[in-house]
Protein backbone atom coordinates (compact mmCIF):
# COMPACT_ATOMS: atom_id res chain seq x y z
CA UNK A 1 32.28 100.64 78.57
CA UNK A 2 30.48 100.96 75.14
CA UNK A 3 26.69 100.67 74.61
CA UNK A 4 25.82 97.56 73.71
CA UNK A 5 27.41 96.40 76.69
CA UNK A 6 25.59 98.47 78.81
CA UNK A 7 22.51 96.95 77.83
CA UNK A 8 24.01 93.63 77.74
CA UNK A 9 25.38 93.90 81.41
CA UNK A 10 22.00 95.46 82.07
CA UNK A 11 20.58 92.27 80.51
CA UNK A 12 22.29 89.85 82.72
CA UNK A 13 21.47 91.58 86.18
CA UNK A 14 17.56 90.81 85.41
CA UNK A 15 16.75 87.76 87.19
CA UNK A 16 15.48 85.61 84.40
CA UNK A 17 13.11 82.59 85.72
CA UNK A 18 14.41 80.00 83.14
CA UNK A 19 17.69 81.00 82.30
CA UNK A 20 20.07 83.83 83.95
CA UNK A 21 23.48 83.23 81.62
CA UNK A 22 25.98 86.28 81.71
CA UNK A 23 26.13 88.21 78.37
CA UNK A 24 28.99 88.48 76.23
CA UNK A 25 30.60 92.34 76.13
CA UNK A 26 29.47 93.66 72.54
CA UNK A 27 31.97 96.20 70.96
CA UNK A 28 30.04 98.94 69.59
CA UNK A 29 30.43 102.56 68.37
CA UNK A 30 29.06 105.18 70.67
CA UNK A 31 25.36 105.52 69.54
CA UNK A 32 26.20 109.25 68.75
CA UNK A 33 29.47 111.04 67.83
CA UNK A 34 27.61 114.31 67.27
CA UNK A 35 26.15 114.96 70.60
CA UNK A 36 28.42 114.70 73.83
CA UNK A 37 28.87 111.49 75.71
CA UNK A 38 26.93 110.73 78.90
CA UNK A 39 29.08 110.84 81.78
CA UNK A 40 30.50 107.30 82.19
CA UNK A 41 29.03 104.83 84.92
CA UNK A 42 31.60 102.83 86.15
CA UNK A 43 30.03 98.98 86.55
CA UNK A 44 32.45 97.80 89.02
CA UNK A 45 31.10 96.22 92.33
CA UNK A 46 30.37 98.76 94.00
CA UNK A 47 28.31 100.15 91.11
CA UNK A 48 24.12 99.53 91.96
CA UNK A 49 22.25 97.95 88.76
CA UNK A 50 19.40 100.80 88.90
CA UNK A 51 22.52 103.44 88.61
CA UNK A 52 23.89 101.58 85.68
CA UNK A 53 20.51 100.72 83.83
CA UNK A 54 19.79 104.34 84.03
CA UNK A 55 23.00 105.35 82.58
CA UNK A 56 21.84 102.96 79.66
CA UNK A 57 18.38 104.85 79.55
CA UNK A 58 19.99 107.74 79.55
CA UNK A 59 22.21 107.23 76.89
CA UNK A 60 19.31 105.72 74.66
CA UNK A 61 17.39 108.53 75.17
CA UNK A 62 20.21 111.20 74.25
CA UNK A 63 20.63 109.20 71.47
CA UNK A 64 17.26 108.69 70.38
CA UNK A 65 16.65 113.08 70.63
CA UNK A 66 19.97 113.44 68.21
CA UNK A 67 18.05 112.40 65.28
CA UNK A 68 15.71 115.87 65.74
CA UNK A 69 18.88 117.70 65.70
CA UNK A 70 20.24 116.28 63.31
CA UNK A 71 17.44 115.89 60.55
CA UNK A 72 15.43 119.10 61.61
CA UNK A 73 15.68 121.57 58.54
CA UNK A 74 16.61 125.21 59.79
CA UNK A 75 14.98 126.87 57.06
CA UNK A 76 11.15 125.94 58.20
CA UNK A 77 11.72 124.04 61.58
CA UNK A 78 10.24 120.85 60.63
CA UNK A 79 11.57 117.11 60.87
CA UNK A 80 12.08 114.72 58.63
CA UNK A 81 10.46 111.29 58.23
CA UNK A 82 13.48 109.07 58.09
CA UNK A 83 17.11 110.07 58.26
CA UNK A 84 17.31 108.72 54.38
CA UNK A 85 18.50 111.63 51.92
CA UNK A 86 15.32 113.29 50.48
CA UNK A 87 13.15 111.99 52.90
CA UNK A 88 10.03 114.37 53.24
CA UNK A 89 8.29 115.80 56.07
CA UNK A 90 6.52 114.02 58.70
CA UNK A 91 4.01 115.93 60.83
CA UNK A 92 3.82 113.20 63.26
CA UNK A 93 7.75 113.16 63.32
CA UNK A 94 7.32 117.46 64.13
CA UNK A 95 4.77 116.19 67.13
CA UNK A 96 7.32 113.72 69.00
CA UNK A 97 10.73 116.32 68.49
CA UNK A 98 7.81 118.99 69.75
CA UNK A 99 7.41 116.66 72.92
CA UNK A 100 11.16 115.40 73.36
CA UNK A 101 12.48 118.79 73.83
CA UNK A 102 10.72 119.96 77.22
CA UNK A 103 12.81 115.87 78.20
CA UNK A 104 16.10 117.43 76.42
CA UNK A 105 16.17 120.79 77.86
CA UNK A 106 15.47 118.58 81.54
CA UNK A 107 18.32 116.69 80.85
CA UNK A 108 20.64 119.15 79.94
CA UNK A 109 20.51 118.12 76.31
CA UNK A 110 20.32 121.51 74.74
CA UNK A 111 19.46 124.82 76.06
CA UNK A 112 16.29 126.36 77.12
CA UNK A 113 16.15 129.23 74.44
CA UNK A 114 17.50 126.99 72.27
CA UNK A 115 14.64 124.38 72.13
CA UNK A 116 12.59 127.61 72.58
CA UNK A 117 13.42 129.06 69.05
CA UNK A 118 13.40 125.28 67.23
CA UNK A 119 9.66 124.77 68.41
CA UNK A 120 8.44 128.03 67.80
CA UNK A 121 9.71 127.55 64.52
CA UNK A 122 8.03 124.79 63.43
CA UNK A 123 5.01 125.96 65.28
CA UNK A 124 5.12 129.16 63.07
CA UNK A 125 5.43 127.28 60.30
CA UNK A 126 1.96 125.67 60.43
CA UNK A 127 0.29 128.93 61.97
CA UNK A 128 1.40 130.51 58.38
CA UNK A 129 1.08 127.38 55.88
CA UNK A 130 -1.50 127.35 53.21
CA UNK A 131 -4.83 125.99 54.34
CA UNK A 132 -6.79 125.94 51.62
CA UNK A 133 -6.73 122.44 51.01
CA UNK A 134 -5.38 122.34 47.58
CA UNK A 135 -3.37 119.47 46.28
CA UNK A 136 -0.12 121.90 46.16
CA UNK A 137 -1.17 123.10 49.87
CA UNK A 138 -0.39 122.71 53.76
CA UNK A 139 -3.25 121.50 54.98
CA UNK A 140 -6.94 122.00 55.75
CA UNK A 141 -9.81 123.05 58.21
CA UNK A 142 -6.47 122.56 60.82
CA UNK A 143 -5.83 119.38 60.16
CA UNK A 144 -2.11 118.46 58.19
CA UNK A 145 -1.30 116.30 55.39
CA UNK A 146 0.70 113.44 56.44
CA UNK A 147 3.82 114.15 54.49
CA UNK A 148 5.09 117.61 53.50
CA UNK A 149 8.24 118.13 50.93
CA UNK A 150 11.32 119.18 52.94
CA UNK A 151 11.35 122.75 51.82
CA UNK A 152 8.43 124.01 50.57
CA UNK A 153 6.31 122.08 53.21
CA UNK A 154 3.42 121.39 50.57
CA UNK A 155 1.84 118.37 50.46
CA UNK A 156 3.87 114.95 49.31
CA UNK A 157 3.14 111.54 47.08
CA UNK A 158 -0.75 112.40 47.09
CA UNK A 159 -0.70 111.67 50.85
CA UNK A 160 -3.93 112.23 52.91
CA UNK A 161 -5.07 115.23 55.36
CA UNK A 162 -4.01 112.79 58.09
CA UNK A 163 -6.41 112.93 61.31
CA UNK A 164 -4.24 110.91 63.48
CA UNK A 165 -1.02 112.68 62.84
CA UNK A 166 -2.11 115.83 63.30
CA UNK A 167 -3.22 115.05 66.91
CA UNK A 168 0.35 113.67 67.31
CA UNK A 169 1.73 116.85 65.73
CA UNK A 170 -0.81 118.80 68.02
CA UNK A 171 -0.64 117.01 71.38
CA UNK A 172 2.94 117.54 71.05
CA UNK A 173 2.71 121.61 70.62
CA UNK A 174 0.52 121.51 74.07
CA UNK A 175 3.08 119.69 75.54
CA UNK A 176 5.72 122.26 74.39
CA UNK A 177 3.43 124.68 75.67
CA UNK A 178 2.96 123.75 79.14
CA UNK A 179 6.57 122.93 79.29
CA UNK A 180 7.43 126.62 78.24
CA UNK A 181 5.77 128.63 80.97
CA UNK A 182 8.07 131.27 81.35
CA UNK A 183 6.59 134.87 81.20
CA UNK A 184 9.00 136.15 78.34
CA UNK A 185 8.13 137.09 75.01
CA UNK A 186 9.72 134.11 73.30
CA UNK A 187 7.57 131.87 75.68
CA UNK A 188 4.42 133.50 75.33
CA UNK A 189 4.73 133.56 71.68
CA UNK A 190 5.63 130.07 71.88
CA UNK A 191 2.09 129.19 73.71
CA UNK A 192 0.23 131.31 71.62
CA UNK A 193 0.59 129.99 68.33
CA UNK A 194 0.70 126.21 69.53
CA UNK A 195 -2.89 127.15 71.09
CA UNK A 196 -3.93 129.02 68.01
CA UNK A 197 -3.41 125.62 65.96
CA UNK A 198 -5.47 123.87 68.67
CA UNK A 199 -8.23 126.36 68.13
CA UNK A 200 -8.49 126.30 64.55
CA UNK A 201 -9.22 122.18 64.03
CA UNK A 202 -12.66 121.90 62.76
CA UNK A 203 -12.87 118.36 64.84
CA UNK A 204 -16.28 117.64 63.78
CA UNK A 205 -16.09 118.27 60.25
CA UNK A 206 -13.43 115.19 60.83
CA UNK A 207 -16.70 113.11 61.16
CA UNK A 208 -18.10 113.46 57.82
CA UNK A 209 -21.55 113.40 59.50
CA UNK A 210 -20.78 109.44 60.35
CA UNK A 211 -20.70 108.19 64.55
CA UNK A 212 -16.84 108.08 64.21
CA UNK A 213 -13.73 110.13 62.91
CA UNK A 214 -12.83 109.60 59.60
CA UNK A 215 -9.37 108.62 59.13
CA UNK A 216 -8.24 111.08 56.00
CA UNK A 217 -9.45 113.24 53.46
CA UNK A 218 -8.07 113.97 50.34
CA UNK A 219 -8.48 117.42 47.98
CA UNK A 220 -8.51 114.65 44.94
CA UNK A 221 -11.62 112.23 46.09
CA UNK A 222 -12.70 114.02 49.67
CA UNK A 223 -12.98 111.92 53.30
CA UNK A 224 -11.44 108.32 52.93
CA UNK A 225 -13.94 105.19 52.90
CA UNK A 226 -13.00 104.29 56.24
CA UNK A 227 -12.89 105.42 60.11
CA UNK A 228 -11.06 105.26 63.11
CA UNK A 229 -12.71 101.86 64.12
CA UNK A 230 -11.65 99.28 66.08
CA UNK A 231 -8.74 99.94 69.39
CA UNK A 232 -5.72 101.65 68.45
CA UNK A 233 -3.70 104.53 68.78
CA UNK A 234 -6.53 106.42 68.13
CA UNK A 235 -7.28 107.40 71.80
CA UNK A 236 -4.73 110.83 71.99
CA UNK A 237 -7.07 111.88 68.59
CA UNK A 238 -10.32 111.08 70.17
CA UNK A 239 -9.37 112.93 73.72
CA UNK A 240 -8.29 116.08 71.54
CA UNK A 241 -11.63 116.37 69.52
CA UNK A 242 -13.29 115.97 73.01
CA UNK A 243 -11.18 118.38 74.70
CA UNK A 244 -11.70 121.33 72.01
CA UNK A 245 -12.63 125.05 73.22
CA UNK A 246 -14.17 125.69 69.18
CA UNK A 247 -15.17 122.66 67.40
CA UNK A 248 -15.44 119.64 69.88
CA UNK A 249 -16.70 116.06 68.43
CA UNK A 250 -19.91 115.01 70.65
CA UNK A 251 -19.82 112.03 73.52
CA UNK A 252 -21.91 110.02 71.28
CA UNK A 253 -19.07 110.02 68.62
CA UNK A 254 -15.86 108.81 71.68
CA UNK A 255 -18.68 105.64 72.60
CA UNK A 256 -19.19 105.15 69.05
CA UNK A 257 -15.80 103.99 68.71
CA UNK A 258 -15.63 102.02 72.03
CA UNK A 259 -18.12 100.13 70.24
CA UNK A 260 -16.02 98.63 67.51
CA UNK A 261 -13.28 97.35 70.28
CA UNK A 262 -12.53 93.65 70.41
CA UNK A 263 -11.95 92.41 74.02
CA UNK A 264 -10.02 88.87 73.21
CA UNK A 265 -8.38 85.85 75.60
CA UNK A 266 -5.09 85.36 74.28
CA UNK A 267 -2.36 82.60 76.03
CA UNK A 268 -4.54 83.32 79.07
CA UNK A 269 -4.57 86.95 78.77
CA UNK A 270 -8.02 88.88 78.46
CA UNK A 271 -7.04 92.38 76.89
CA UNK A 272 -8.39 95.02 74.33
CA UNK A 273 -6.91 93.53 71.02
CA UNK A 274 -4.38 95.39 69.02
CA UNK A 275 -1.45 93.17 67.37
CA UNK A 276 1.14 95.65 67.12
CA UNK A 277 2.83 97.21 69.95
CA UNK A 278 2.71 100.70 68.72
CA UNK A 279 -1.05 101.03 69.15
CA UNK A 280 -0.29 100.10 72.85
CA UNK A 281 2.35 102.81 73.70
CA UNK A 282 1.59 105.74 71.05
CA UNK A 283 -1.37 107.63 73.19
CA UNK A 284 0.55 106.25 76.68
CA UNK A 285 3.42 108.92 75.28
CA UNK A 286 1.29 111.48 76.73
CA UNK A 287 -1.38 110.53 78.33
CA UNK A 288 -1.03 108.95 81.89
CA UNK A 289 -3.55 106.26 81.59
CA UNK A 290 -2.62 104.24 84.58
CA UNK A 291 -5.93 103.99 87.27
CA UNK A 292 -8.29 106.12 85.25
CA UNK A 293 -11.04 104.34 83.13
CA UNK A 294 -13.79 105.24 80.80
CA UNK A 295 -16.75 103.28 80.46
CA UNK A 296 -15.33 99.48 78.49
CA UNK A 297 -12.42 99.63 80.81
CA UNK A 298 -14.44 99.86 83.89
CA UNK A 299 -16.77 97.00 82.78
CA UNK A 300 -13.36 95.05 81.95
CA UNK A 301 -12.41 95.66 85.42
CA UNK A 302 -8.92 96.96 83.97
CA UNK A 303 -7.37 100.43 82.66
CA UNK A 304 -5.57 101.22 79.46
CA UNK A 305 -2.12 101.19 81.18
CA UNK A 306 -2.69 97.85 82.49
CA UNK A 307 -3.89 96.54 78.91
CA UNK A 308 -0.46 97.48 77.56
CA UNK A 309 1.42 96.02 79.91
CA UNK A 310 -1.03 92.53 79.41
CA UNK A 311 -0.38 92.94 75.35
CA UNK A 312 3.79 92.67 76.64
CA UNK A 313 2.12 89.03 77.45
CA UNK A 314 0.62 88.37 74.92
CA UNK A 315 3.99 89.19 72.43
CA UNK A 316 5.93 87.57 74.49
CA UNK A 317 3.93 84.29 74.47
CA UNK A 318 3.34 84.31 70.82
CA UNK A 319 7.51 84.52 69.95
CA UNK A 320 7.77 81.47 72.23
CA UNK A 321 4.76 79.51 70.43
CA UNK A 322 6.61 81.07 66.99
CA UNK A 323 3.94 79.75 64.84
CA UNK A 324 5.42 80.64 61.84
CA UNK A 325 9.07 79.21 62.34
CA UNK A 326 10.85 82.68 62.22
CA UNK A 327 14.56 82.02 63.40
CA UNK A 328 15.17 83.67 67.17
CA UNK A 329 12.33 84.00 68.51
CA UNK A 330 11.81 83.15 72.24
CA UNK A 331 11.24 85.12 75.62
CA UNK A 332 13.51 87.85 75.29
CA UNK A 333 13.33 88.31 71.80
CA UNK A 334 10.10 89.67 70.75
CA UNK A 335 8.47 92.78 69.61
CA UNK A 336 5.96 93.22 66.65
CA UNK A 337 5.23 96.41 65.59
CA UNK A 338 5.10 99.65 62.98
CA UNK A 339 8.54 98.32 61.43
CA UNK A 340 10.82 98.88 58.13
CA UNK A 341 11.36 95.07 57.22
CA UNK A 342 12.90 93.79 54.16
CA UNK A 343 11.35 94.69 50.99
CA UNK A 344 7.97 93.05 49.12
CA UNK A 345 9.00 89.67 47.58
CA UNK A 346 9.06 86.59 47.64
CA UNK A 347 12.30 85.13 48.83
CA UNK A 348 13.48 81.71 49.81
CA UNK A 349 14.60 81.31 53.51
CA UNK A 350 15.17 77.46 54.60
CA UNK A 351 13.60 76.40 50.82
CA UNK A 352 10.54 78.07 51.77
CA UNK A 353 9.11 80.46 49.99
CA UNK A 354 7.82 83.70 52.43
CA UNK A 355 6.18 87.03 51.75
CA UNK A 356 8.20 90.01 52.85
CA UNK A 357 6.33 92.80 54.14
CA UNK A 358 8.89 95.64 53.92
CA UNK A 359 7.33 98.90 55.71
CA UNK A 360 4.33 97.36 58.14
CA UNK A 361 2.28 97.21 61.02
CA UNK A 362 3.55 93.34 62.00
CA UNK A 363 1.25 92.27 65.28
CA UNK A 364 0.48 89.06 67.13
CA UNK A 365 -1.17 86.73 66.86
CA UNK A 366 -2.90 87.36 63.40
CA UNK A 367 0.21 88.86 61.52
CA UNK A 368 1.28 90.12 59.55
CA UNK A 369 4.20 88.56 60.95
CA UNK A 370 7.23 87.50 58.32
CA UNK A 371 9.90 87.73 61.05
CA UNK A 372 10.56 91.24 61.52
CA UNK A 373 10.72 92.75 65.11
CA UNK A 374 11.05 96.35 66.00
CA UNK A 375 13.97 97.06 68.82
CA UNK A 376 12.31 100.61 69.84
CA UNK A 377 8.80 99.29 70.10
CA UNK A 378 10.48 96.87 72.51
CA UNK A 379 12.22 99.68 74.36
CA UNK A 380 9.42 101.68 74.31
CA UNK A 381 7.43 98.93 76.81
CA UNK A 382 9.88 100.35 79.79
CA UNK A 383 6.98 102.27 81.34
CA UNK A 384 5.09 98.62 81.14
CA UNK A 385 7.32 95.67 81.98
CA UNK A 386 10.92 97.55 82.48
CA UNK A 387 11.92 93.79 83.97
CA UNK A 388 11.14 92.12 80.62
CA UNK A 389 12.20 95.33 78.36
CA UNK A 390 15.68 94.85 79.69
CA UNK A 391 15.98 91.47 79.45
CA UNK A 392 14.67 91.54 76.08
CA UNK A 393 16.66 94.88 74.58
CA UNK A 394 19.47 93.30 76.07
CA UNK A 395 19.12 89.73 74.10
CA UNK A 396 18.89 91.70 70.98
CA UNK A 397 21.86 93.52 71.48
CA UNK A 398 23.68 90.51 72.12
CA UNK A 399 22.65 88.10 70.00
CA UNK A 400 22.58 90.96 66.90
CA UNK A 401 25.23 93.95 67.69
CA UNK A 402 24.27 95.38 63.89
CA UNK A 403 20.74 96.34 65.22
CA UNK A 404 22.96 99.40 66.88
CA UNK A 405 23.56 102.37 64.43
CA UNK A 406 25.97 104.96 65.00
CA UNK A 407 23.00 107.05 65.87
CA UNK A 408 20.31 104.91 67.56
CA UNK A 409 18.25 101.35 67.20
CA UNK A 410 17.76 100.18 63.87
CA UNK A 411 13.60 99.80 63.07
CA UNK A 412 13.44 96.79 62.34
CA UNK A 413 16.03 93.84 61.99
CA UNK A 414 14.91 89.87 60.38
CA UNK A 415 17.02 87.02 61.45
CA UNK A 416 15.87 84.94 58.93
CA UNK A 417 17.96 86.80 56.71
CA UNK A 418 21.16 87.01 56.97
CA UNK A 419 24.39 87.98 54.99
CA UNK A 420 27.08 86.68 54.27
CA UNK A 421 29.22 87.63 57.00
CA UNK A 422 26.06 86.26 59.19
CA UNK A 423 24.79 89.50 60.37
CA UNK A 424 21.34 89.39 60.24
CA UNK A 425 18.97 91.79 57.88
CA UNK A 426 18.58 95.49 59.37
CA UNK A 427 16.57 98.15 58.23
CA UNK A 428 18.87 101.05 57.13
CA UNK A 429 18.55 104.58 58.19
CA UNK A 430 16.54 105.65 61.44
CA UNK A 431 12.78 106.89 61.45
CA UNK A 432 12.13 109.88 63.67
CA UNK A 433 8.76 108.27 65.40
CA UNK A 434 10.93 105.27 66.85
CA UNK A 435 13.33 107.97 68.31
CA UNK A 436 10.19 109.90 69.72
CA UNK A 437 8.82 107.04 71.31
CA UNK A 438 11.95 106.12 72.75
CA UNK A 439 12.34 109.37 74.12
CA UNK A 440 9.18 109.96 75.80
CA UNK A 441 8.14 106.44 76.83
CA UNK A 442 12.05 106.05 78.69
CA UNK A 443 11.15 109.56 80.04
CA UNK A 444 7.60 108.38 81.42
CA UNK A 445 9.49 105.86 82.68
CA UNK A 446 12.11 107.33 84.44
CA UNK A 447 10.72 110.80 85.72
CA UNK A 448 6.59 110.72 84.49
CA UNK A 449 7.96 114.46 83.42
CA UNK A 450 5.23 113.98 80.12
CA UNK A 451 2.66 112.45 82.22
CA UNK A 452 3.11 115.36 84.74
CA UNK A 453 2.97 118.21 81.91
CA UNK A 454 -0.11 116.85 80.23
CA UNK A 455 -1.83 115.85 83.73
CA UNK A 456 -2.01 119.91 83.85
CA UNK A 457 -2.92 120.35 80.15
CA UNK A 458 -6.95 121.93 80.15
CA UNK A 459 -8.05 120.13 76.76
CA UNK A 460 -6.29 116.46 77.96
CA UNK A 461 -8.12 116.64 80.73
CA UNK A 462 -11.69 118.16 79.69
CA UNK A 463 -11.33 115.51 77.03
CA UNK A 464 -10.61 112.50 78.82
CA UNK A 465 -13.55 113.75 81.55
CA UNK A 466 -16.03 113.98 78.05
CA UNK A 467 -14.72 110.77 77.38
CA UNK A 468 -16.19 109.42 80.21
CA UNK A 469 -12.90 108.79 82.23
CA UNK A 470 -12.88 108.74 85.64
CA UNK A 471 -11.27 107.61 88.58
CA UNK A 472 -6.84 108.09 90.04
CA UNK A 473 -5.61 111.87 89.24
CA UNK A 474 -8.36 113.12 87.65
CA UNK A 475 -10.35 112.80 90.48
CA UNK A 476 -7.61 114.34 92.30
CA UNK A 477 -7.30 117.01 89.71
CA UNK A 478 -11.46 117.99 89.83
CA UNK A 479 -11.23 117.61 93.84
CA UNK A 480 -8.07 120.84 93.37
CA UNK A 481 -9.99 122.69 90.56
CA UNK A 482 -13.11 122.35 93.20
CA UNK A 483 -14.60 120.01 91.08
CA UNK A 484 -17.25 117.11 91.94
């Protein structure tokens, strides 16, 4: 049986409240010709639905970890951005294939020396890369600019020392590292370096002598006129510059941020606003947020975890309102997020004129929202509501078989637009964060093998304890250490 109708059959076998109609089989091409197929679940009767919606999991995942084979360059270990030709570096892209390869080598994906000699590469890489913060250079004071050329690995497109993406390229070479705990050379060398980089991140010169971390700097014009305000996917960078051994960020700075959250009631859900779904998965990659609390969460009465799986809600109940007219949305077809949509400009769909946002962060209820969803971000909510993922993934699979690539789930698809042959507008080409988020939030979801690894990493935990965190396994973990 092909994909699609994998998660189609998995679609139907989810009790659905208001309407439980049997999905139509979807031909598809396997998801990945260059990696070898799953074993095949048969889905007769006396197949279970958790056996065959983890063959589908499965199968998305392997899927989702081809692209860092695929679009890793041998020559310096690093990953690119999209799988578009010429597509430059992304350091965030390096931290998710950093963190999906502990998952691959699990599942039998690729060997363990293998994903051994890929990380250390890229891990190498950065150890030896020009940090002197020059517009032709690396980086600078430890931190990474966002986008590096392909080959040279010099800064790109007068792109920003990028705060946020080199925790996710960091937090992702600790995982690596607790993952590879062998005592062999090749391990050890691996652990070194990724704890070298750790070390060497001047966190608080990320502050710029302001309460919060800026979010850039750039050799041109120095720090960016703005900080990481406001709730987002900031709290992975924040638990990082808490957690350092060298140049830790004070307390003061983690509640200075806290500060500038905005606790809303949306369709009778009280959360931590963030419109798109990315902010409310990227941290949850690693961190296991579910029954710990720092200070605004405990005066919520809530936890992070249970915030994302309230902002599943809140997405869901905003397609079905579908303020703005966009064609398919309902209750299983949702899912604003960090998205490739079609291109800025002004097009006519039903005779009336729209704004297309092409590459955005499209959230609910505020928008931007021009009728662009995001299938991964949708996966990606597994950990949260795997009922209403399923049911969802599924719809979109059914209703739109061109959202499946050869190699993976488009980024973003608009059904407002369609073509001539009626398929509806997909963003071509893959982009390697939606395959690392699919990897490691269907992990999480299936095994809690991330979770685990970082529940044992020293600075994820110091830093979430300086954070003011408390409460589930880190309690547990301070009563083992001997800990109050």
């Amino acid at each position: 049986m092909g994909y699609s109708q994998l998660l189609a059959y998995t679609a139907a076998k989810v009790p659905n409240t208001t309407h439980n109609r049997a999905a139509d089989a979807l031909a598809a091409e396997p998801l990945d010709r260059d990696m070898p197929q799953a074993s095949a679940t048969s889905l007769d009767a006396a197949s279970t639905d958790a056996a065959s919606t983890d063959a589908m999991l499965d199968r998305c995942q392997r899927a989702a970890f081809g692209y860092f084979l695929r679009h890793r360059n041998p020559a310096n270990g690093l990953y690119a951005d999209t799988s578009r030709a010429g597509s430059p570096i992304s350091i965030a892209v390096v931290g998710f294939a950093l963190s999906a390869y502990p998952v691959a080598v699990e599942r039998g994906w690729i060997s363990r020396a293998e994903a051994v000699e890929h990380c250390t590469a890229a891990l190498r890489f950065f150890r030896d890369s020009n940090q002197d913060g020059s517009p032709e250079s690396t980086g600078y004071k430890g931190f990474y600019f966002h986008f590096l050329d392909q080959d040279a690995g010099t800064r790109v497109w007068r792109c920003e020392l990028s705060m946020i993406d080199t925790a996710l390229l960091i937090v992702g070479a600790l995982m690596a590292a607790r993952y590879f705990d062998a005592d062999t050379p090749a391990e050890a060398d691996l652990r070194m370096i990724a704890d070298q980089l750790y070390r060497r991140i001047d966190w608080r010169w990320s502050q710029n002598g302001g309460d919060t971390i800026m979010q850039g700097w750039k050799p041109e014009c120095g720090f960016l006129h703005y900080g990481w305000e406001g709730y987002s996917e900031a709290i992975v960078l924040y638990v990082l510059a808490l957690g350092s051994p060298t140049h830790p960020i004070g307390e003061d700075c983690y509640r200075a941020w806290t500060r500038t959250y905005q606790w809303e009631n949306l369709y009778g859900h009280g959360f931590l606003y963030a419109g798109p779904l990315f902010i409310h998965q990227f941290s949850h990659a690693w961190i296991d947020l579910r029954g710990i609390r720092d200070r605004f969460m405990r005066e919520k009465q809530c936890d992070y975890f249970e915030n994302s799986r309230r902002a599943v809600h809140v997405q869901r109940a905003y397609a079905c309102i579908n303020p703005r007219g966009h064609a398919g949305y309902d209750e299983d077809c949702w899912g604003l997020s960090a998205c490739e949509g079609p291109s800025d400009e002004i097009r006519s769909v039903d005779a009336e004129p729209r704004h297309l946002f092409g590459y955005a962060a499209r959230g609910v209820p505020y928008g931007p929202d021009d009728g662009t969803l995001s299938p991964p971000a949708v996966l990606a909510c597994m950990p949260f509501e795997p009922g209403l993922t399923l049911r969802a993934i599924g719809t979109m699979c059914r209703r739109h078989p061109e959202i499946v690539h050869e190699h993976g789930f488009t980024s973003g698809f608009n059904a407002d637009l369609r073509g001539a042959d009626g398929k509806v507008w997909v963003s071509p080409g893959l982009f390697g964060l939606d395959q690392g988020i699919i990897v490691l939030m269907l992990e999480n979801h299936r095994s809690g093998l991330p979770w685990a690894l970082m529940r044992g990493c020293r600075p994820i935990v110091d830093g979430l304890r300086r954070a003011g965190f408390d409460g589930g396994w880190l309690d547990a973990t301070a009563r083992d250490a001997g800990g109050t």
